[in-house]
N, C-alpha and C. Protein backbone atom coordinates (compact mmCIF):
# COMPACT_ATOMS: atom_id res chain seq x y z
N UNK A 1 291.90 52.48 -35.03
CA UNK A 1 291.06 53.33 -34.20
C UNK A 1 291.91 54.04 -33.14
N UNK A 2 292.80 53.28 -32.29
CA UNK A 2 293.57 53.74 -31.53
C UNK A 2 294.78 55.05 -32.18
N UNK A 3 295.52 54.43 -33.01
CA UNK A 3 296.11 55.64 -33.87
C UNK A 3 295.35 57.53 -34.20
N UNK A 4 294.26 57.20 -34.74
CA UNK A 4 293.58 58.23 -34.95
C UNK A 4 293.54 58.97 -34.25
N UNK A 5 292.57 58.56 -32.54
CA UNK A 5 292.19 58.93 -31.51
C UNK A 5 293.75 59.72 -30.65
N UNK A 6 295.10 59.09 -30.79
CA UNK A 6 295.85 59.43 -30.70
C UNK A 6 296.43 60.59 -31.31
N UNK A 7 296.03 60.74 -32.71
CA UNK A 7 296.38 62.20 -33.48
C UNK A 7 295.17 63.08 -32.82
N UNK A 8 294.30 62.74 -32.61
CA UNK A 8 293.19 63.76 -32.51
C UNK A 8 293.63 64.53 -31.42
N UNK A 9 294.11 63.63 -30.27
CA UNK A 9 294.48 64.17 -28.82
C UNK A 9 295.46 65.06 -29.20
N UNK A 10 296.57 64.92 -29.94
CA UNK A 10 297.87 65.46 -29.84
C UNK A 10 297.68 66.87 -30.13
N UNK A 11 296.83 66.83 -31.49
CA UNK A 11 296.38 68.28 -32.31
C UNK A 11 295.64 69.15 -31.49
N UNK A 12 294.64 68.47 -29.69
CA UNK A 12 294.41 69.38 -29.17
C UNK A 12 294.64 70.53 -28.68
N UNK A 13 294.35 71.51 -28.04
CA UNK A 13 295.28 72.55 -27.36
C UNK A 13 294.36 72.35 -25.92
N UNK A 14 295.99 72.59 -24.82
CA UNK A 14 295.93 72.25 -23.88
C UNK A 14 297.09 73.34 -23.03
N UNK A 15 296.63 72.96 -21.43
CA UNK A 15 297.85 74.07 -20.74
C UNK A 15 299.03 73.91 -21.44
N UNK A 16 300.12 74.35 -21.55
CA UNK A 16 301.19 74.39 -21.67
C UNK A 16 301.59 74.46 -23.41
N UNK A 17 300.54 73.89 -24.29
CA UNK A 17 300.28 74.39 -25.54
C UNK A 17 301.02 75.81 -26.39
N UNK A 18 301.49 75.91 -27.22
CA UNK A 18 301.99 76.75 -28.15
C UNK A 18 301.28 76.93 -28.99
N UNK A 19 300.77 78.53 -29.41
CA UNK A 19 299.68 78.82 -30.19
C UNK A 19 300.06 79.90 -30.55
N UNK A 20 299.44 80.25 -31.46
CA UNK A 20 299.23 81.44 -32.60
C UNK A 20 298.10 82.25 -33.39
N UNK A 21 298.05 83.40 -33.50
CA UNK A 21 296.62 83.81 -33.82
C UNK A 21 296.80 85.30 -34.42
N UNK A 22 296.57 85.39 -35.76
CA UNK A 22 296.11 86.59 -36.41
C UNK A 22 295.91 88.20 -35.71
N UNK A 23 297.40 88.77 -35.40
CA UNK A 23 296.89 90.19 -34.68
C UNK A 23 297.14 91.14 -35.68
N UNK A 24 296.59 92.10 -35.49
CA UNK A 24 297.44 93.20 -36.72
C UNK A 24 297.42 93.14 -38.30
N UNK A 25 298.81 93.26 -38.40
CA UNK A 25 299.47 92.70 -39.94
C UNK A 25 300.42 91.63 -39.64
N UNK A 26 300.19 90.43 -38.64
CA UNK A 26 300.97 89.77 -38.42
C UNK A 26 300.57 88.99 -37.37
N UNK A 27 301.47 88.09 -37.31
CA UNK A 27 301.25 87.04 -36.26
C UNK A 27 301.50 87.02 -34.82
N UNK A 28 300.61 86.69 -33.84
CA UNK A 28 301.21 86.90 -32.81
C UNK A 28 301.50 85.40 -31.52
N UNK A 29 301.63 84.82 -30.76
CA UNK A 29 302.42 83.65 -30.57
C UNK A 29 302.44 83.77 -28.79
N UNK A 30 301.92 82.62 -28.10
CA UNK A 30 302.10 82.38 -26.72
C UNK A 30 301.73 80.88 -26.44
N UNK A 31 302.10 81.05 -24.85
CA UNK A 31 301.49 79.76 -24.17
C UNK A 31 300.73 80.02 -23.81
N UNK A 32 299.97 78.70 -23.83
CA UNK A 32 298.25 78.43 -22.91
C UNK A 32 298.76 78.13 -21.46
N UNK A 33 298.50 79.06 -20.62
CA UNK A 33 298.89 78.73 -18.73
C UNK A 33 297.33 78.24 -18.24
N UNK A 34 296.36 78.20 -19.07
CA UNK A 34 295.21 78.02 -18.34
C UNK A 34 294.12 77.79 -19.54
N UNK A 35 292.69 76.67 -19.28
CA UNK A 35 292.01 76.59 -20.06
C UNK A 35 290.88 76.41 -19.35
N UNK A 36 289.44 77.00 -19.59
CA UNK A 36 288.29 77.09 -19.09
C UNK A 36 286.98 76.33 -19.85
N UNK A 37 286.21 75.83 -19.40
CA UNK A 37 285.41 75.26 -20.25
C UNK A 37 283.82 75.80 -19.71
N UNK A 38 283.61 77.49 -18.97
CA UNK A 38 282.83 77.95 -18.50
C UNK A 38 283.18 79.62 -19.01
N UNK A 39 282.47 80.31 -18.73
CA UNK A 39 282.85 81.99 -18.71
C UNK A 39 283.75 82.46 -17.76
N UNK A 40 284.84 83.28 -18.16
CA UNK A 40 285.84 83.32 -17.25
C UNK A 40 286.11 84.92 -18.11
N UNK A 41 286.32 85.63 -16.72
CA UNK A 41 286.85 87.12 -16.86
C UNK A 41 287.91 87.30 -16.17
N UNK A 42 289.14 88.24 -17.18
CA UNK A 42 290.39 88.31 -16.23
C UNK A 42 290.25 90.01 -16.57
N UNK A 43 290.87 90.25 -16.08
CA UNK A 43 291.44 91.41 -15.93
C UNK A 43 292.92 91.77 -16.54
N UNK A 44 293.14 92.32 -18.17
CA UNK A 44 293.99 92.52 -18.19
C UNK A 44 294.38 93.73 -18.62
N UNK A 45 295.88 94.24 -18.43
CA UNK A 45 295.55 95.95 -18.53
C UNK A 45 294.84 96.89 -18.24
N UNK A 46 294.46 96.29 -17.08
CA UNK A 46 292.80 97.03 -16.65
C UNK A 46 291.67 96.99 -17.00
N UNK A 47 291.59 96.39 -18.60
CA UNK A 47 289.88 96.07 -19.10
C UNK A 47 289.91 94.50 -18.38
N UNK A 48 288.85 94.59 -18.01
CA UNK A 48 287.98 92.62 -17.84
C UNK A 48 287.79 92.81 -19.48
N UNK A 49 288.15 91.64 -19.50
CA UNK A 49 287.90 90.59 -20.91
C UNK A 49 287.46 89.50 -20.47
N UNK A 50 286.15 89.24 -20.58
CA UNK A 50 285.12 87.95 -20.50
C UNK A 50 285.37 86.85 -22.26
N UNK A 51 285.04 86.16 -22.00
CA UNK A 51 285.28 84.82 -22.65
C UNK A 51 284.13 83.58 -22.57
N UNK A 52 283.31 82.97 -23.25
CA UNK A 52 282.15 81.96 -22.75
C UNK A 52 282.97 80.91 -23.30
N UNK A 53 283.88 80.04 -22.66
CA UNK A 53 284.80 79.06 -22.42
C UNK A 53 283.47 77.59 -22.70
N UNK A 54 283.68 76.66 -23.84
CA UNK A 54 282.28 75.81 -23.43
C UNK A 54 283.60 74.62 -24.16
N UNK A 55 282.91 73.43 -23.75
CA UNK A 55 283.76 71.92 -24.19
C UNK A 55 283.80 71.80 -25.69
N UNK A 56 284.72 71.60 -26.30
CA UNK A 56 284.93 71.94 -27.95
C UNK A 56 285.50 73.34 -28.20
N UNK A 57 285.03 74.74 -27.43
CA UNK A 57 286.11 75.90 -27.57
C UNK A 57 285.96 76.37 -26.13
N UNK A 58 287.38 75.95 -25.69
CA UNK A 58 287.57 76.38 -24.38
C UNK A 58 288.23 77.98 -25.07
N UNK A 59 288.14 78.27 -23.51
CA UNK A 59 288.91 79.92 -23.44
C UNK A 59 290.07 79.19 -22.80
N UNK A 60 291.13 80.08 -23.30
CA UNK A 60 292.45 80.26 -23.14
C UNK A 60 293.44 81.26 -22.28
N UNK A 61 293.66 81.19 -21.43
CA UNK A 61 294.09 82.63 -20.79
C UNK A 61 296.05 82.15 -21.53
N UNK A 62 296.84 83.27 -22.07
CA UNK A 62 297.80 83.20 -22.90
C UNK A 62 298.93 83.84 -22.49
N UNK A 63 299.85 83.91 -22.31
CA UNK A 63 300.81 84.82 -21.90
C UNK A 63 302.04 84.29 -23.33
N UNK A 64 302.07 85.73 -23.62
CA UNK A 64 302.98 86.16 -24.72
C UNK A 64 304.86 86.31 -23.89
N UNK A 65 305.26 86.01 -25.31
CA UNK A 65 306.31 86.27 -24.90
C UNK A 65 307.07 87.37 -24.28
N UNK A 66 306.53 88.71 -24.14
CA UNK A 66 306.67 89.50 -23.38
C UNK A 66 306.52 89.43 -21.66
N UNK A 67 305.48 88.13 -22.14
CA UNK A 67 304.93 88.58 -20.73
C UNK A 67 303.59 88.69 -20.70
N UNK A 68 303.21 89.46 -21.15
CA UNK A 68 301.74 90.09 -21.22
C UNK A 68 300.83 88.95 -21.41
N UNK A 69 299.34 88.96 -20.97
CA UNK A 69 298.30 88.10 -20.91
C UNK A 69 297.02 88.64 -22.22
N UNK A 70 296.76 87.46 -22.58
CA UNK A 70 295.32 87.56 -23.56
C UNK A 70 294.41 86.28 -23.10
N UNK A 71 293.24 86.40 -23.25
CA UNK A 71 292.25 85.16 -23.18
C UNK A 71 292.19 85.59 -24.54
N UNK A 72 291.72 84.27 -25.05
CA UNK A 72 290.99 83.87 -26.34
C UNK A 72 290.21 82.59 -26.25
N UNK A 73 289.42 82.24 -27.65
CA UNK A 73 288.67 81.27 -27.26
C UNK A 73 289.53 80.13 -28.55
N UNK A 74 289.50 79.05 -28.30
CA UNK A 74 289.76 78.03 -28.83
C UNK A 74 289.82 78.31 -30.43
N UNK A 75 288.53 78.70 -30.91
CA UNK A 75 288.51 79.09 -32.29
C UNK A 75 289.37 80.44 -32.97
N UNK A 76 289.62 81.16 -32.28
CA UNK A 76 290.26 81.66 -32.50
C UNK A 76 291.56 81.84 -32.47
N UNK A 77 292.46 80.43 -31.88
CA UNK A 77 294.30 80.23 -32.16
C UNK A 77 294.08 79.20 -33.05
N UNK A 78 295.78 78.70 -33.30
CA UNK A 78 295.84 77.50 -33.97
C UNK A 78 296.99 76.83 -33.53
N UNK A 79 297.46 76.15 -33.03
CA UNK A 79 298.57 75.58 -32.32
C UNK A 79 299.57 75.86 -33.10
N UNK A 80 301.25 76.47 -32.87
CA UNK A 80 302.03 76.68 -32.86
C UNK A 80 303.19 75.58 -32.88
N UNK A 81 303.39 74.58 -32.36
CA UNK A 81 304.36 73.63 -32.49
C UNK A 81 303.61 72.77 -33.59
């Protein structure tokens, strides 16, 4: 029981998390700096991008390797490491 519960945790995504998610014709790849489990709007590039962040698919606020920021919601990455 303990083992399991232990994989389950690991496979979560969490701050500092490495993730990945379907852009384009290709893949695109960041860290999680932040996770919400409510509606959360940032501002990026000038559009607000809202997000309904709930327990089971949090929102994600992401910063790419550029630099640049995305929210997404849980269901939509897949962990990266």
């Amino acid at each position: 029981m303990r083992l399991s519960f232990y994989l389950q945790k690991k496979k979560m995504i969490q701050k500092g998390s490495k993730v990945k998610w379907e852009w384009g014709n290709g893949t695109a790849t960041g860290k999680v700096t932040e996770t919400y489990t409510k509606e959360v709007t940032k501002t990026i590039d000038g559009s607000k991008i809202t997000r309904k962040g709930e327990q089971g698919n949090k929102a994600l606020y992401i910063e790419q390797e550029d630099g640049s920021n995305v929210l997404k919601l849980e269901k939509e990455v897949e962990k990266a490491d």
